[in-house]
Protein backbone atom coordinates (compact mmCIF):
# COMPACT_ATOMS: atom_id res chain seq x y z
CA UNK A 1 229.06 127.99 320.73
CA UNK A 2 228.63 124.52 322.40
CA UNK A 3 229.49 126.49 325.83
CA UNK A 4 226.27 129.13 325.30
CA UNK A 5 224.04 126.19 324.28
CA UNK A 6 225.21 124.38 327.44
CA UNK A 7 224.89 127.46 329.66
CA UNK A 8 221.70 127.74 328.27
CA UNK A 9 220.38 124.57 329.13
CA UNK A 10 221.77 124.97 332.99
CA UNK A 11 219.95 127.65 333.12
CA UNK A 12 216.46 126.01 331.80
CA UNK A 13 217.22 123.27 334.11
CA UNK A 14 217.38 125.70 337.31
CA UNK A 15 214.34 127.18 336.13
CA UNK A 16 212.48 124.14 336.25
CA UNK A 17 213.62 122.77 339.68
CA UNK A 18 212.74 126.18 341.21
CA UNK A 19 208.46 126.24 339.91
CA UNK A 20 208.49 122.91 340.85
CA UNK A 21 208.04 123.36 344.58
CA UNK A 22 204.70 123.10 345.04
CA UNK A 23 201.25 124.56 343.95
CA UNK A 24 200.53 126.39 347.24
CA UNK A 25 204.38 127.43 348.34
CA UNK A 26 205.31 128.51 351.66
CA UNK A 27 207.25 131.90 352.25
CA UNK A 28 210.13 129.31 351.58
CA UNK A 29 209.61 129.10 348.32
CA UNK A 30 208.46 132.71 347.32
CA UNK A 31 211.99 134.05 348.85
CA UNK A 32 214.44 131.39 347.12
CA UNK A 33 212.34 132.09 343.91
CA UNK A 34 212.70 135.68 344.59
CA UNK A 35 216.37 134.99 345.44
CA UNK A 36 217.33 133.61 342.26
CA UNK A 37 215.79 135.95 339.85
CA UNK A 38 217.91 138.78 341.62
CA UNK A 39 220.89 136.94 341.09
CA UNK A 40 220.02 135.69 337.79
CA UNK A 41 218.79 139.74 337.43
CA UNK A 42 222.39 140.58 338.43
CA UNK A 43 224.42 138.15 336.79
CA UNK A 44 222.37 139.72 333.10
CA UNK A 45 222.79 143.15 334.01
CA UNK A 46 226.49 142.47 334.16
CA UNK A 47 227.13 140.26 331.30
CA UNK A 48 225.10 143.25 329.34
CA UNK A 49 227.64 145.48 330.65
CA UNK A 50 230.99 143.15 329.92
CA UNK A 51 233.60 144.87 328.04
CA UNK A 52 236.17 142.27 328.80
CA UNK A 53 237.17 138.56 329.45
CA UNK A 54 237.68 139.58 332.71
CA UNK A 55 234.50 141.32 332.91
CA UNK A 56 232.89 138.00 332.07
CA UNK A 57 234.62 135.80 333.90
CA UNK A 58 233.97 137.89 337.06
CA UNK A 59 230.32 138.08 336.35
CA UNK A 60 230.27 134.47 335.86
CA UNK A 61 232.40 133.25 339.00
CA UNK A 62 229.84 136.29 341.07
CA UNK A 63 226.84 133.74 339.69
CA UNK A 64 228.14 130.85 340.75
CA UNK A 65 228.93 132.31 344.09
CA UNK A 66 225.74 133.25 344.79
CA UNK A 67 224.29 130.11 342.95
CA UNK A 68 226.72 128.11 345.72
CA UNK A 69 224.62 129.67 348.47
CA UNK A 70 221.11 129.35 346.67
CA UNK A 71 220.89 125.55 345.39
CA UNK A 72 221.07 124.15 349.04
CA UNK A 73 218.14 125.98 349.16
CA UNK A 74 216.83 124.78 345.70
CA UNK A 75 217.66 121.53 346.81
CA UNK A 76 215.55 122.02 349.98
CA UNK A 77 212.64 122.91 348.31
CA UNK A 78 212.84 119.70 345.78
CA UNK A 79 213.03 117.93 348.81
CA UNK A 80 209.97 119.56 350.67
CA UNK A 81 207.74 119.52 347.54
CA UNK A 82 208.17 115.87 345.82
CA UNK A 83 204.58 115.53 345.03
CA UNK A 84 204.49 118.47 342.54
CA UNK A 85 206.28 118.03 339.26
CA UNK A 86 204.09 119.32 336.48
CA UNK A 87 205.66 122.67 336.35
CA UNK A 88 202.79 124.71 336.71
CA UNK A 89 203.16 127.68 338.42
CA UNK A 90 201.30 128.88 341.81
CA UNK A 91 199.77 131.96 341.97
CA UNK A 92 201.80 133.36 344.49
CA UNK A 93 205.05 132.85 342.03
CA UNK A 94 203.59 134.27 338.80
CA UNK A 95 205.05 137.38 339.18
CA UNK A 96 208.71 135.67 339.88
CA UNK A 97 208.33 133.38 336.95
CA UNK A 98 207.36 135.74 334.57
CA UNK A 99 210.70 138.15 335.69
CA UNK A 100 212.76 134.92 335.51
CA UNK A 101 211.69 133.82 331.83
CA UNK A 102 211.92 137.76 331.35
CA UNK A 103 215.77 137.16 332.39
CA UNK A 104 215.87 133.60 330.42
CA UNK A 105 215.74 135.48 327.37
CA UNK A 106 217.95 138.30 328.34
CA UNK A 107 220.82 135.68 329.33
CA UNK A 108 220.62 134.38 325.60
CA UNK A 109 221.09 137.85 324.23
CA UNK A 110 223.93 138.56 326.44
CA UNK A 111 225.99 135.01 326.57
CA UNK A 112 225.84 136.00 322.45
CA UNK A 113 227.35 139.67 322.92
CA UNK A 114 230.12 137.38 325.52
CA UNK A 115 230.81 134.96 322.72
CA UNK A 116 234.27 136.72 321.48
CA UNK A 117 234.87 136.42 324.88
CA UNK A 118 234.64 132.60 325.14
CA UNK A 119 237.98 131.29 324.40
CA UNK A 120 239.65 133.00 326.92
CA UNK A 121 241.23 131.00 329.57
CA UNK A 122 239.63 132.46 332.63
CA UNK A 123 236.06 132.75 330.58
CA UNK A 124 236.42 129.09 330.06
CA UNK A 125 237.23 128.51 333.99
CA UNK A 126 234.36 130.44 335.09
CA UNK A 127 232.21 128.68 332.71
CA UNK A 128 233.52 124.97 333.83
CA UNK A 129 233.26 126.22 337.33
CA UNK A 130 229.39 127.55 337.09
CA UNK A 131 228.36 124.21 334.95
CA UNK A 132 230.17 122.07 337.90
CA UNK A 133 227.66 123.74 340.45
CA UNK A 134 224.63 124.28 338.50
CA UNK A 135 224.92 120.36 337.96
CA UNK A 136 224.02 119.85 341.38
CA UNK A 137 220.67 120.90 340.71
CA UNK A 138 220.47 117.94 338.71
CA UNK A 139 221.53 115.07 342.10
């Protein structure tokens, strides 16, 4: 249970540091924003569909792949934007947000279905792995 609460809060964490790029975003930001709510689309869709441990762990280690290649990116955009931090969302991003807090929801759901899945050695790798890469959000 304390690995879906911390999965959880990675994933609020991400959230935040993508809206806050700026009140009037560049194409930048409207593809990485786009970018991560088709991975975070994906990585739901799967864990929906996980039958297995190994089902989950490969859903979770594909996330963190693609996560990998997306927080430079993140990062990027942090960087760019430093002068907007309220959170609010732009116009141009409302329709990203609202599928990403769509998908915020749908993660909880589906980490809960995973849960049996949890103590399972290669579960609990993919899990340390994604948390250890999702933390660079947070530098």
């Amino acid at each position: 249970m304390k690995q879906i609460s911390s999965i959880m809060a990675v994933f609020a964490v991400a959230g935040l540091l993508v809206f806050t790029c700026g009140a009037s975003p560049g194409d930048d930001a409207v593809d990485v924003i786009k970018a991560h709510a088709d991975v975070m689309e994906k990585f739901v869709d799967n864990l929906e569909k996980a039958t297995s441990a190994q089902d989950v762990a490969k859903t979770i280690d594909a996330y963190t792949a693609a996560m990998q290649e997306l927080i430079p990116r993140i990062q990027s955009l942090n960087e760019k934007y430093p002068e907007y931090k309220s959170g609010k969302v732009p116009k141009e991003l409302e329709k990203e947000a609202e599928r990403l807090e769509d998908l915020a929801a749908r993660v909880s759901s589906a980490m809960m279905k995973t849960v049996s899945y949890m103590m399972d050695p290669a579960v609990q790798k993919a899990m340390e792995n994604m948390g250890d890469e999702m933390s660079k959000l947070g530098e």
